[in-house]
PDB file of N, CA and C in Angstrom:
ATOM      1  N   UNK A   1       0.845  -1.175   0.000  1.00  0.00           N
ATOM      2  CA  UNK A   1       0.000   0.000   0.000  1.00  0.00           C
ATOM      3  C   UNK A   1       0.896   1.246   0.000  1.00  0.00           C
ATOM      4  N   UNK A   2       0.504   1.927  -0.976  1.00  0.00           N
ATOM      5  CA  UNK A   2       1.161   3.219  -0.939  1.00  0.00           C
ATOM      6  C   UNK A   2       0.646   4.480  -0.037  1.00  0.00           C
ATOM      7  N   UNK A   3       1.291   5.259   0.519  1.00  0.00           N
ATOM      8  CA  UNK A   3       0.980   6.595   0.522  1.00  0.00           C
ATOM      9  C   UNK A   3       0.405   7.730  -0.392  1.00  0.00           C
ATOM     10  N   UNK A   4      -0.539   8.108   0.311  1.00  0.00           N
ATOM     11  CA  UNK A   4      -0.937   9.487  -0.998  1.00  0.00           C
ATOM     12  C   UNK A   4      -0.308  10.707  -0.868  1.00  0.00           C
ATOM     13  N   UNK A   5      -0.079  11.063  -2.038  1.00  0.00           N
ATOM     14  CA  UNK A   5       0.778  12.525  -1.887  1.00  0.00           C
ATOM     15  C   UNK A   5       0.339  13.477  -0.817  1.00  0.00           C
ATOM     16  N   UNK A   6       1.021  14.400  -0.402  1.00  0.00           N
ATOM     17  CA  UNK A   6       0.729  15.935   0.409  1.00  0.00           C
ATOM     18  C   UNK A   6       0.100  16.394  -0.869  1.00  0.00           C
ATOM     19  N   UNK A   7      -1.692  16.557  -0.906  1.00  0.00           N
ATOM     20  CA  UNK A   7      -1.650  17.710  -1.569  1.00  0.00           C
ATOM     21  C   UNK A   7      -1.523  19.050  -1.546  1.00  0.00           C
ATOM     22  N   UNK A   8      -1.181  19.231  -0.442  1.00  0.00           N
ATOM     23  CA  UNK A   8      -1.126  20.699  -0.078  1.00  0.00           C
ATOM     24  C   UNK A   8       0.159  21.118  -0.272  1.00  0.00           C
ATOM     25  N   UNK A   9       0.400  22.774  -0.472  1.00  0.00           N
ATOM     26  CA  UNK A   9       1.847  23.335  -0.638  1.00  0.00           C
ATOM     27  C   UNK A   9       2.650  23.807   0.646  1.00  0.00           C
ATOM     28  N   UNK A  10       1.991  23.220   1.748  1.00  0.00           N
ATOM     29  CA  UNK A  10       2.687  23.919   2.389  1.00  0.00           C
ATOM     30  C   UNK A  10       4.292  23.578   2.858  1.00  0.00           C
ATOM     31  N   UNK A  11       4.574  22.620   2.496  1.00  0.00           N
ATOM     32  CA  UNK A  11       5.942  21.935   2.499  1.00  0.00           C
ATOM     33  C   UNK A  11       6.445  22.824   1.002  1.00  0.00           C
ATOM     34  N   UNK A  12       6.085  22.808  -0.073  1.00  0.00           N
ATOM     35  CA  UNK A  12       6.358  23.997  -0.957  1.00  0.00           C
ATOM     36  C   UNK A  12       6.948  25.219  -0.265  1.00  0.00           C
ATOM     37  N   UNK A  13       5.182  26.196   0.311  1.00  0.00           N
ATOM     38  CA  UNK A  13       6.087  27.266   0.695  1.00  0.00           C
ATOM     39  C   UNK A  13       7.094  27.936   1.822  1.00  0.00           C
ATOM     40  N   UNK A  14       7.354  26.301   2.653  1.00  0.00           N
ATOM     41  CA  UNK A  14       7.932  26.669   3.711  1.00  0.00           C
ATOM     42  C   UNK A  14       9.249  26.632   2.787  1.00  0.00           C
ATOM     43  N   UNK A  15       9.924  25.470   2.192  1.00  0.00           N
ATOM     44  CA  UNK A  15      10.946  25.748   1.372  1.00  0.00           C
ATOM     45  C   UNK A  15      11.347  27.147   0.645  1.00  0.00           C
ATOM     46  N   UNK A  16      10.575  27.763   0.158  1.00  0.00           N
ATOM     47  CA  UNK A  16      10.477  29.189  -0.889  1.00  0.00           C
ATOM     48  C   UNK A  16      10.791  29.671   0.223  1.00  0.00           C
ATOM     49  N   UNK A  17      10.386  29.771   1.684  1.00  0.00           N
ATOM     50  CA  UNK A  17      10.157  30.787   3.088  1.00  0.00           C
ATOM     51  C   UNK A  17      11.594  31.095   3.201  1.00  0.00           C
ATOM     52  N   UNK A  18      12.527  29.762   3.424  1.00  0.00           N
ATOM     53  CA  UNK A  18      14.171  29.434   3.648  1.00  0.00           C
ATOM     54  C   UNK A  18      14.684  30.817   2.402  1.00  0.00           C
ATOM     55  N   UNK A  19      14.799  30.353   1.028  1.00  0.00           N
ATOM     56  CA  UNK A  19      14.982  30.772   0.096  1.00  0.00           C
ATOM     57  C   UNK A  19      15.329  32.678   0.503  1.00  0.00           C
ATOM     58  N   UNK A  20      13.473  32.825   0.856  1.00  0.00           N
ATOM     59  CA  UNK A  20      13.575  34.110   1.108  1.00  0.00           C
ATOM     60  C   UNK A  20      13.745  34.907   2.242  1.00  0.00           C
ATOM     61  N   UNK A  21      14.462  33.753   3.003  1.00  0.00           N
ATOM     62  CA  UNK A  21      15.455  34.795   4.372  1.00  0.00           C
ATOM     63  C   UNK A  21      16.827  34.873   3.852  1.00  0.00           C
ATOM     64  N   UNK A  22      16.852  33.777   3.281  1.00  0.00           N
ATOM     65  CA  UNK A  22      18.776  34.329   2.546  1.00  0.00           C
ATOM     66  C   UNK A  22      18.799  35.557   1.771  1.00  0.00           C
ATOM     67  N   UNK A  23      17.873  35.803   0.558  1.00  0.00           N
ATOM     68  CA  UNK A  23      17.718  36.777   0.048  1.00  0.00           C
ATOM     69  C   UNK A  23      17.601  37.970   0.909  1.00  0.00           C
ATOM     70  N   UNK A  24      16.657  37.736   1.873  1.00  0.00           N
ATOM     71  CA  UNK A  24      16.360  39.062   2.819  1.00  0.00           C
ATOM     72  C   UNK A  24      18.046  39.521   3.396  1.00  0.00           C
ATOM     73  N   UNK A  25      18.822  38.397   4.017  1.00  0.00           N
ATOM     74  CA  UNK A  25      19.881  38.657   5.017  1.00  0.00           C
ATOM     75  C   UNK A  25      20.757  39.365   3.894  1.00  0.00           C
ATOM     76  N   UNK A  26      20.660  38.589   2.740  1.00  0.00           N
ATOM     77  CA  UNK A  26      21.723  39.724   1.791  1.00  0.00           C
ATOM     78  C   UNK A  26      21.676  40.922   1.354  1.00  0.00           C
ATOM     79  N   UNK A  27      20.701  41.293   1.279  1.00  0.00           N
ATOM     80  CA  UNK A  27      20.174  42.585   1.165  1.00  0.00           C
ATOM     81  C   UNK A  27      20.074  43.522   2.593  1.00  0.00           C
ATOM     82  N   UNK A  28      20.276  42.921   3.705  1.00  0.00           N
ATOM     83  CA  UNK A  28      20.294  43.294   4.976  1.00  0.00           C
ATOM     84  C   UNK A  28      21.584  44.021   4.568  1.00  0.00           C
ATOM     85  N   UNK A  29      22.435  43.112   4.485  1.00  0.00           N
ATOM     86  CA  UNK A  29      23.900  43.258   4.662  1.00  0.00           C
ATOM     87  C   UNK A  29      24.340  44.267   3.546  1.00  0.00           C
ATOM     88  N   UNK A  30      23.898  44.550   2.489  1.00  0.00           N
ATOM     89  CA  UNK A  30      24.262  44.876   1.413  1.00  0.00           C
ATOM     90  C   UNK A  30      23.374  46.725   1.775  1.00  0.00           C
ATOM     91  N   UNK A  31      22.545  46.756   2.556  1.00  0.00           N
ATOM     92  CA  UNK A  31      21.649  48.303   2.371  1.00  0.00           C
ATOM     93  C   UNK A  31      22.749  48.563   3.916  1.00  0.00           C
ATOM     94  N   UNK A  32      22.892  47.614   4.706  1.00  0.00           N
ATOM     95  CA  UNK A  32      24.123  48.393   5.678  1.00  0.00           C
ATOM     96  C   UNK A  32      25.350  48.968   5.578  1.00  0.00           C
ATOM     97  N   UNK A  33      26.069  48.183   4.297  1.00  0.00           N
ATOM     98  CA  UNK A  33      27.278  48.539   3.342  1.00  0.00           C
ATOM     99  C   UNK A  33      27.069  50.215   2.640  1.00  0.00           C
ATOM    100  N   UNK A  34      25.712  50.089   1.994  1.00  0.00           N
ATOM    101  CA  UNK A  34      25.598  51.156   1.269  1.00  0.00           C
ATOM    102  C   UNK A  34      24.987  52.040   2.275  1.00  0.00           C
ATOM    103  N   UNK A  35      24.217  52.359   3.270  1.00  0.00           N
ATOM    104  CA  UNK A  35      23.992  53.396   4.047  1.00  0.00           C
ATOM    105  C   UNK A  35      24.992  54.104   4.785  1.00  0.00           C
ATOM    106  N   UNK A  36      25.536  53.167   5.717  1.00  0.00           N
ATOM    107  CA  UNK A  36      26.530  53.625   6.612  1.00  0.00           C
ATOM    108  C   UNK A  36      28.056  53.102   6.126  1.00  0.00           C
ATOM    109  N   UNK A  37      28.262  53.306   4.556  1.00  0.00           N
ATOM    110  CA  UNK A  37      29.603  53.134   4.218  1.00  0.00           C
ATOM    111  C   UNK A  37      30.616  54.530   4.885  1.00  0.00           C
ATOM    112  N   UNK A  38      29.954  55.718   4.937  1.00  0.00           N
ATOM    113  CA  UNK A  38      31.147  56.772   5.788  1.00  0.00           C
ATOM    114  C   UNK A  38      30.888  56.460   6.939  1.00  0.00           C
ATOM    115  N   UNK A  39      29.703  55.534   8.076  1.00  0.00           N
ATOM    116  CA  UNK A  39      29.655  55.959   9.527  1.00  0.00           C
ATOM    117  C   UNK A  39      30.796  54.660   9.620  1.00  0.00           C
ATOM    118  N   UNK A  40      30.732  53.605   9.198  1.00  0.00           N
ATOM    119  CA  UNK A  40      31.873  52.710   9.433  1.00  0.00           C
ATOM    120  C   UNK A  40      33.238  52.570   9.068  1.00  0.00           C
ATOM    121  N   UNK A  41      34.365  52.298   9.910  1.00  0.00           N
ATOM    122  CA  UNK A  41      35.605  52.070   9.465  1.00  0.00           C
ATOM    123  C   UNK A  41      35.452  50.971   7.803  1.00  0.00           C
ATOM    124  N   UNK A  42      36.301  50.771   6.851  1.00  0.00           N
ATOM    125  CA  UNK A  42      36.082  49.643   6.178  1.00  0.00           C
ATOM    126  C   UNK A  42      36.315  48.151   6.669  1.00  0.00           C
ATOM    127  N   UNK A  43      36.923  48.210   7.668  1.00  0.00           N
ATOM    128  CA  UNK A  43      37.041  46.916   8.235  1.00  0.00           C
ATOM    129  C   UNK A  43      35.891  46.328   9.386  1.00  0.00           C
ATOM    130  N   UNK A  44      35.075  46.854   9.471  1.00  0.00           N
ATOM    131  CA  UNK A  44      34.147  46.813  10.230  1.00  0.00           C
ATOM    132  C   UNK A  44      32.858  46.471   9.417  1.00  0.00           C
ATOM    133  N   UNK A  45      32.837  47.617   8.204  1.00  0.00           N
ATOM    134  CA  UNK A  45      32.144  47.542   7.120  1.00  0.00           C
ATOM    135  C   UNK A  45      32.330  45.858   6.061  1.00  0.00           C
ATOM    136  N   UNK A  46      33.010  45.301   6.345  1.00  0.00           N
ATOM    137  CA  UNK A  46      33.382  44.471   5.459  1.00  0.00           C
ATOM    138  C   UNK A  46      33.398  43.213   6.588  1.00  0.00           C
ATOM    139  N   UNK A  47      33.352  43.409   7.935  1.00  0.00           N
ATOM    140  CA  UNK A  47      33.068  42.153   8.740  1.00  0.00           C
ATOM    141  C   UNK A  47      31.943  41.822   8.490  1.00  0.00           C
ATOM    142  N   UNK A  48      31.041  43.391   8.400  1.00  0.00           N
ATOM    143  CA  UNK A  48      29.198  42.975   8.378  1.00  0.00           C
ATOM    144  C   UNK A  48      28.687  42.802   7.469  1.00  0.00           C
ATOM    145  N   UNK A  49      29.501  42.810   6.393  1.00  0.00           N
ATOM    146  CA  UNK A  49      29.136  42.049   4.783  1.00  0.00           C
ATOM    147  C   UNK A  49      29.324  40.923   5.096  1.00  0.00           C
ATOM    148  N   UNK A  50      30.500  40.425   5.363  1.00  0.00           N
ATOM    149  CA  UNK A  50      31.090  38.918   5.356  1.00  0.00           C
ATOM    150  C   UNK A  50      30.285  37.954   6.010  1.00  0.00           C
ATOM    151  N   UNK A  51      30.110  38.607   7.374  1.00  0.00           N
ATOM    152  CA  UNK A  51      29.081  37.603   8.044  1.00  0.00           C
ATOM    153  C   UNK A  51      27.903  37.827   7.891  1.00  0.00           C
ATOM    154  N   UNK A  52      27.256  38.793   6.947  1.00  0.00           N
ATOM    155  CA  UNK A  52      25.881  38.916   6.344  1.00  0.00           C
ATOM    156  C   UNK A  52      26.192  37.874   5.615  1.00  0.00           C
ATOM    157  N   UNK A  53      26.970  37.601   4.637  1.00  0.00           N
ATOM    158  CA  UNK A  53      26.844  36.755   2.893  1.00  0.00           C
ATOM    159  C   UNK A  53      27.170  35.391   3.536  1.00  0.00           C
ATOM    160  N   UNK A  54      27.934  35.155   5.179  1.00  0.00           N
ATOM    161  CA  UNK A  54      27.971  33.659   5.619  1.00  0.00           C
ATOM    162  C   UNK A  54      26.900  33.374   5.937  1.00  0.00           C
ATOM    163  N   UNK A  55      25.640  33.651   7.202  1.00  0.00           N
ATOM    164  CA  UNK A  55      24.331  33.887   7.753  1.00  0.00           C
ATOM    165  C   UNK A  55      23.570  33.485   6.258  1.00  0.00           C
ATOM    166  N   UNK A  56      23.382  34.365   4.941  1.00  0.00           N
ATOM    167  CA  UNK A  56      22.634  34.166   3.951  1.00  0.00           C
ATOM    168  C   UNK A  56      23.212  32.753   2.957  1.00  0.00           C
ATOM    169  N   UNK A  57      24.716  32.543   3.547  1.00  0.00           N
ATOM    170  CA  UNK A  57      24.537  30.859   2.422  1.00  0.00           C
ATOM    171  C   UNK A  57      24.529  29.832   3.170  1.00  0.00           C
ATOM    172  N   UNK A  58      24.209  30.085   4.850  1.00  0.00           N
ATOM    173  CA  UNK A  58      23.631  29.190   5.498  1.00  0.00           C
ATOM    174  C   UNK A  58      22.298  28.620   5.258  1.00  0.00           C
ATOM    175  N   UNK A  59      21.395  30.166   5.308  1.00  0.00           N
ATOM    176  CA  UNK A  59      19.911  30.006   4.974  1.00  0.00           C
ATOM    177  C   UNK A  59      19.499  29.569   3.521  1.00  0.00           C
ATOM    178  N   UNK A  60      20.535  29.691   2.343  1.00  0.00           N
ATOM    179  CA  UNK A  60      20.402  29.095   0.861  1.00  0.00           C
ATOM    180  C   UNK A  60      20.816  27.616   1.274  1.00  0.00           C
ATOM    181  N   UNK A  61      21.944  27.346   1.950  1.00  0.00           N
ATOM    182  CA  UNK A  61      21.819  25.665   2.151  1.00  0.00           C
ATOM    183  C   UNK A  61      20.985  24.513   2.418  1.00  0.00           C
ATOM    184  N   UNK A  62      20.448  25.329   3.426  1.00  0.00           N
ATOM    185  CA  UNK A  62      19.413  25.021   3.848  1.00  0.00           C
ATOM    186  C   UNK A  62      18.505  24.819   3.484  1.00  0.00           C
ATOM    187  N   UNK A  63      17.822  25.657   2.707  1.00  0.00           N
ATOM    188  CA  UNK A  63      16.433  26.188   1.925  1.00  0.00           C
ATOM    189  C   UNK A  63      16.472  24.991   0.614  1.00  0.00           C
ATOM    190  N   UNK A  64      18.165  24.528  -0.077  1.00  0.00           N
ATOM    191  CA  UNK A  64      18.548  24.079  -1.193  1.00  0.00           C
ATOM    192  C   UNK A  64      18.166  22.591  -0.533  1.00  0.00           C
ATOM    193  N   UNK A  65      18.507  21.755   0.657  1.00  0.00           N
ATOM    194  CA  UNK A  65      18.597  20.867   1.585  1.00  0.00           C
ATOM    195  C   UNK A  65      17.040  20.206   1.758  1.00  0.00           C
ATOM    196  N   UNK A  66      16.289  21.515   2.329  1.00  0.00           N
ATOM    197  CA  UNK A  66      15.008  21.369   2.917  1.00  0.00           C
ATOM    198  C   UNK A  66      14.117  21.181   1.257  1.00  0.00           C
ATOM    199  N   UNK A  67      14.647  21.716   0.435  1.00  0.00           N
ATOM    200  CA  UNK A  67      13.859  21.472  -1.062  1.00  0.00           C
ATOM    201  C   UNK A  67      13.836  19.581  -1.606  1.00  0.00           C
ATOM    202  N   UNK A  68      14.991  19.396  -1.542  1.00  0.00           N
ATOM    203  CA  UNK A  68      15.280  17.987  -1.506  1.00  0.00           C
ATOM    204  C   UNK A  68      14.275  17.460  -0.969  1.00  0.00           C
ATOM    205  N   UNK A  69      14.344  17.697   0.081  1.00  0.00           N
ATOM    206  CA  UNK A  69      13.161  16.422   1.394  1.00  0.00           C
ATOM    207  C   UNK A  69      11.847  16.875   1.025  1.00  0.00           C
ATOM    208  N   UNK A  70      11.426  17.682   0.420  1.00  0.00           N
ATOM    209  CA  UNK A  70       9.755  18.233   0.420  1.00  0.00           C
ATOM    210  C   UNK A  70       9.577  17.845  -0.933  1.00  0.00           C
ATOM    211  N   UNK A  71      10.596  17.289  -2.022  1.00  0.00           N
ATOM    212  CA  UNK A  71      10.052  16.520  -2.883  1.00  0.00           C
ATOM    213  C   UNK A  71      10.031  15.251  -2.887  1.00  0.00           C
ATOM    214  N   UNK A  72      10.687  14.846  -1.713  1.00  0.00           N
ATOM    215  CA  UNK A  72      10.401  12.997  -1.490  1.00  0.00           C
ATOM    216  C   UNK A  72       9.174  12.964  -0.601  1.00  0.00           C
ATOM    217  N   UNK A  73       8.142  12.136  -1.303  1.00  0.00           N
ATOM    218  CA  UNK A  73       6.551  12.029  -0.628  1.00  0.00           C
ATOM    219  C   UNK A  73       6.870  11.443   0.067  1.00  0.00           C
ATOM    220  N   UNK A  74       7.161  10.384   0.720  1.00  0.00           N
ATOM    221  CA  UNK A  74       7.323   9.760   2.077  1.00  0.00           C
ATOM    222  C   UNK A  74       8.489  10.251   3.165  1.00  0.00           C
ATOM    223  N   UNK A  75       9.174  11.621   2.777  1.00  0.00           N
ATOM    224  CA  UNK A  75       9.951  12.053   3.690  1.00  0.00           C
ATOM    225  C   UNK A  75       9.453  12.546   5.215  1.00  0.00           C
ATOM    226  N   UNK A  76       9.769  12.805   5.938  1.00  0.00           N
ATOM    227  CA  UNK A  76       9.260  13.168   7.521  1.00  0.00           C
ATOM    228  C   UNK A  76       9.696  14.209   8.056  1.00  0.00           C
ATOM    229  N   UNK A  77       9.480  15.340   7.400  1.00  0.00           N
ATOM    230  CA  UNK A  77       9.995  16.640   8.083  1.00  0.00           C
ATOM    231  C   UNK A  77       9.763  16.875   9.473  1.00  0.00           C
ATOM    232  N   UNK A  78      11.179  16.647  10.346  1.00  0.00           N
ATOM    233  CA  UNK A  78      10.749  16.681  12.095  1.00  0.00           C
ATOM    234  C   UNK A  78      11.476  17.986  12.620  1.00  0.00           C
ATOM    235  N   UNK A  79      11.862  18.179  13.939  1.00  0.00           N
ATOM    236  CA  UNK A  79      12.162  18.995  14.567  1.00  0.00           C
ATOM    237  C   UNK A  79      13.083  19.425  14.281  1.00  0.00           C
ATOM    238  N   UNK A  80      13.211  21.202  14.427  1.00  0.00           N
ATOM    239  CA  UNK A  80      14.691  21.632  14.051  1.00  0.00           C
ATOM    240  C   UNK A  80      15.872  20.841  14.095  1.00  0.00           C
ATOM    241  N   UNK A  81      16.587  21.193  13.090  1.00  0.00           N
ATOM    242  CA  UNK A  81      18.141  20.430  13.434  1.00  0.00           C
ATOM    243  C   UNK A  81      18.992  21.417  13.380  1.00  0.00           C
ATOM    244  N   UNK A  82      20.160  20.491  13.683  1.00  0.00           N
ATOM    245  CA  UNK A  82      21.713  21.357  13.960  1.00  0.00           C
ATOM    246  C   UNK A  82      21.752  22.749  12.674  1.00  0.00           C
ATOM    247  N   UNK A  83      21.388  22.710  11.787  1.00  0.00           N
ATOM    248  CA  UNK A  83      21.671  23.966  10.549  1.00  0.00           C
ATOM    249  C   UNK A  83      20.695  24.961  11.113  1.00  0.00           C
ATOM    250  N   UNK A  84      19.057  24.774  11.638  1.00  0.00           N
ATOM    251  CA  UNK A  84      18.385  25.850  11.888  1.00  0.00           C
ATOM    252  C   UNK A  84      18.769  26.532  13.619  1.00  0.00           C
ATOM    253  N   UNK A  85      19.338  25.583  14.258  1.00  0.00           N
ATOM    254  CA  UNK A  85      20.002  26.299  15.396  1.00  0.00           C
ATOM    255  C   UNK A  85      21.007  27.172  14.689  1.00  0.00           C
ATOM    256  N   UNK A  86      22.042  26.599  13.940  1.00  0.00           N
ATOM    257  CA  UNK A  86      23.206  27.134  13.199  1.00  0.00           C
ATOM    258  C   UNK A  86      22.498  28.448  12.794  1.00  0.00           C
ATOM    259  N   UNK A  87      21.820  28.753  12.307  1.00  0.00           N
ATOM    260  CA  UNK A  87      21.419  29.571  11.165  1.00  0.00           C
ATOM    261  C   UNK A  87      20.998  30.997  12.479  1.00  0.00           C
ATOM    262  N   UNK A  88      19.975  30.221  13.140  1.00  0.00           N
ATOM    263  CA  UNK A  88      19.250  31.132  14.485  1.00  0.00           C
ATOM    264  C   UNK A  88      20.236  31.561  14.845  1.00  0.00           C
ATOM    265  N   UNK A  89      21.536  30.986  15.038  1.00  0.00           N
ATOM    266  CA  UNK A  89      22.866  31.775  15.981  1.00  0.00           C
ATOM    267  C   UNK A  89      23.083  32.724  15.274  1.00  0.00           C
ATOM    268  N   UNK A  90      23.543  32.212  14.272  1.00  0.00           N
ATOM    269  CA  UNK A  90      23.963  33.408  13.072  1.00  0.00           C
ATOM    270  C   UNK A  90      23.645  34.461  13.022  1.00  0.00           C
ATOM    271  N   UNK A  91      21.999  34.013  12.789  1.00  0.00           N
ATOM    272  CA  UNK A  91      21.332  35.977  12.869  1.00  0.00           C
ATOM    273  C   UNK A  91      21.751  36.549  13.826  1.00  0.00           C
ATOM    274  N   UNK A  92      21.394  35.664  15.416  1.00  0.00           N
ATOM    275  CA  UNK A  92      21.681  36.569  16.086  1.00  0.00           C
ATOM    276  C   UNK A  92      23.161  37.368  16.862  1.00  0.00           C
ATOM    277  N   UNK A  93      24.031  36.740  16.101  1.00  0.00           N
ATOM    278  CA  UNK A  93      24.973  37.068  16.470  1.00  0.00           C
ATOM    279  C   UNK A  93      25.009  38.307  15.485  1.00  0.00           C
ATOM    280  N   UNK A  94      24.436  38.122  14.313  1.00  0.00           N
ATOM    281  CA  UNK A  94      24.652  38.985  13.129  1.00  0.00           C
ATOM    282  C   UNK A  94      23.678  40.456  13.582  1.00  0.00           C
ATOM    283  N   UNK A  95      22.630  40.492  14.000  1.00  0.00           N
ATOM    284  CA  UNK A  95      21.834  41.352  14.697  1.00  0.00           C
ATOM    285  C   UNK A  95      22.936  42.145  15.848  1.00  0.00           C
ATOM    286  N   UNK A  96      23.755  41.523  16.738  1.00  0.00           N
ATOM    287  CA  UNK A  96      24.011  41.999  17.503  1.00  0.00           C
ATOM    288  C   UNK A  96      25.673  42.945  17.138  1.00  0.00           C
ATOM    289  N   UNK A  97      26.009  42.089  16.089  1.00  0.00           N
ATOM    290  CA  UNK A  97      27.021  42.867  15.226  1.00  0.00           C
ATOM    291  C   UNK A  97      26.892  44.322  15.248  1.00  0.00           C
ATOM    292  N   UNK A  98      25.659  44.263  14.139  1.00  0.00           N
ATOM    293  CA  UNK A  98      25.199  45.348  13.740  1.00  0.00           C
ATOM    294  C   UNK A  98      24.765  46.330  14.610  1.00  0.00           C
ATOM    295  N   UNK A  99      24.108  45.825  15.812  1.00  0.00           N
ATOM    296  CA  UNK A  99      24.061  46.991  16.683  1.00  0.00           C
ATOM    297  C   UNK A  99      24.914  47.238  17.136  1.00  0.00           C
ATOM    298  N   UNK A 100      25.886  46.785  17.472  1.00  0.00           N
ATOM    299  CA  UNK A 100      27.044  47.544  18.410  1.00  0.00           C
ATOM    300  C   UNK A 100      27.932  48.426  17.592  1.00  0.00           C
ATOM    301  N   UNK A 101      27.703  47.973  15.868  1.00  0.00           N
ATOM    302  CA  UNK A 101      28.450  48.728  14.913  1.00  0.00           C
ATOM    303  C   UNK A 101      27.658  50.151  14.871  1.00  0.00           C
ATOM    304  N   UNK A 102      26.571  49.899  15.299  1.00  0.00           N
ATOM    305  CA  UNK A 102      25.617  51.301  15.015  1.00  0.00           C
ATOM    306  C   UNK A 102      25.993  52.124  15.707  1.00  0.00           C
ATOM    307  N   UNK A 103      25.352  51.595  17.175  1.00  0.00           N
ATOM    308  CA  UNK A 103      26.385  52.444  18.271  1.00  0.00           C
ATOM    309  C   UNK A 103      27.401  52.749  18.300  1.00  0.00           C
ATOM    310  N   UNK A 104      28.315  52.080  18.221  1.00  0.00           N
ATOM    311  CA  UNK A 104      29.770  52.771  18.379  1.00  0.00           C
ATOM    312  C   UNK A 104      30.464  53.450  17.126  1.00  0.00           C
ATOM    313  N   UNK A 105      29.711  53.033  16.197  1.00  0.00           N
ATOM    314  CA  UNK A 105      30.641  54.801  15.040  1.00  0.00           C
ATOM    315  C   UNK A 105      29.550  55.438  14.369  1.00  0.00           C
ATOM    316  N   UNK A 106      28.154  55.891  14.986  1.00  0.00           N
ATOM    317  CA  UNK A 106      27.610  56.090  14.470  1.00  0.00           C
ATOM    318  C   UNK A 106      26.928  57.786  15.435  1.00  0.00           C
TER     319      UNK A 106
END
């Protein structure tokens, strides 16, 4: 006996969801570059690119990873794993970057 497909998308658009936080984080990183390119030193400026564009090809790995499994019908999408902790750190380490970069040369 087989299984019947998911007809629903929502395993679809949680995948697309991944997709479009990487996109978001790069563009995070990329409107902080271009706003406050005179309030930051360049080396400071170029940490919060770097670990913007690491944070965003975490969330493309992922998103590329999690696409895989949402096209195998009998796959079992379960509880966070080690990449979405990974990823959660990231931001927030990446969030907290950025504020202290704000504050202090801004």
């Amino acid at each position: 006996m087989t299984r019947a497909l998911d007809v629903g998308l929502a395993r679809e658009r949680t995948s697309l969801s991944w997709t479009r936080t990487s996109l978001a984080v790069m563009a995070n990183g990329l409107l902080v570059m271009i706003r406050h390119e005179k309030a930051f030193p360049l080396p400071v400026a170029a940490g919060l690119a770097g670990l913007s564009l690491v944070v965003a090809l975490l969330a493309l790995t992922h998103a590329a990873l999690r696409s895989g499994v949402v096209r195998q019908p009998d796959a079992q999408i379960g509880a966070p794993t080690w990449r979405v902790v990974t990823l959660g750190i990231g931001i927030t380490v990446l969030c907290l970057a950025t504020g202290v970069a704000l504050v202090g040369w801004s």
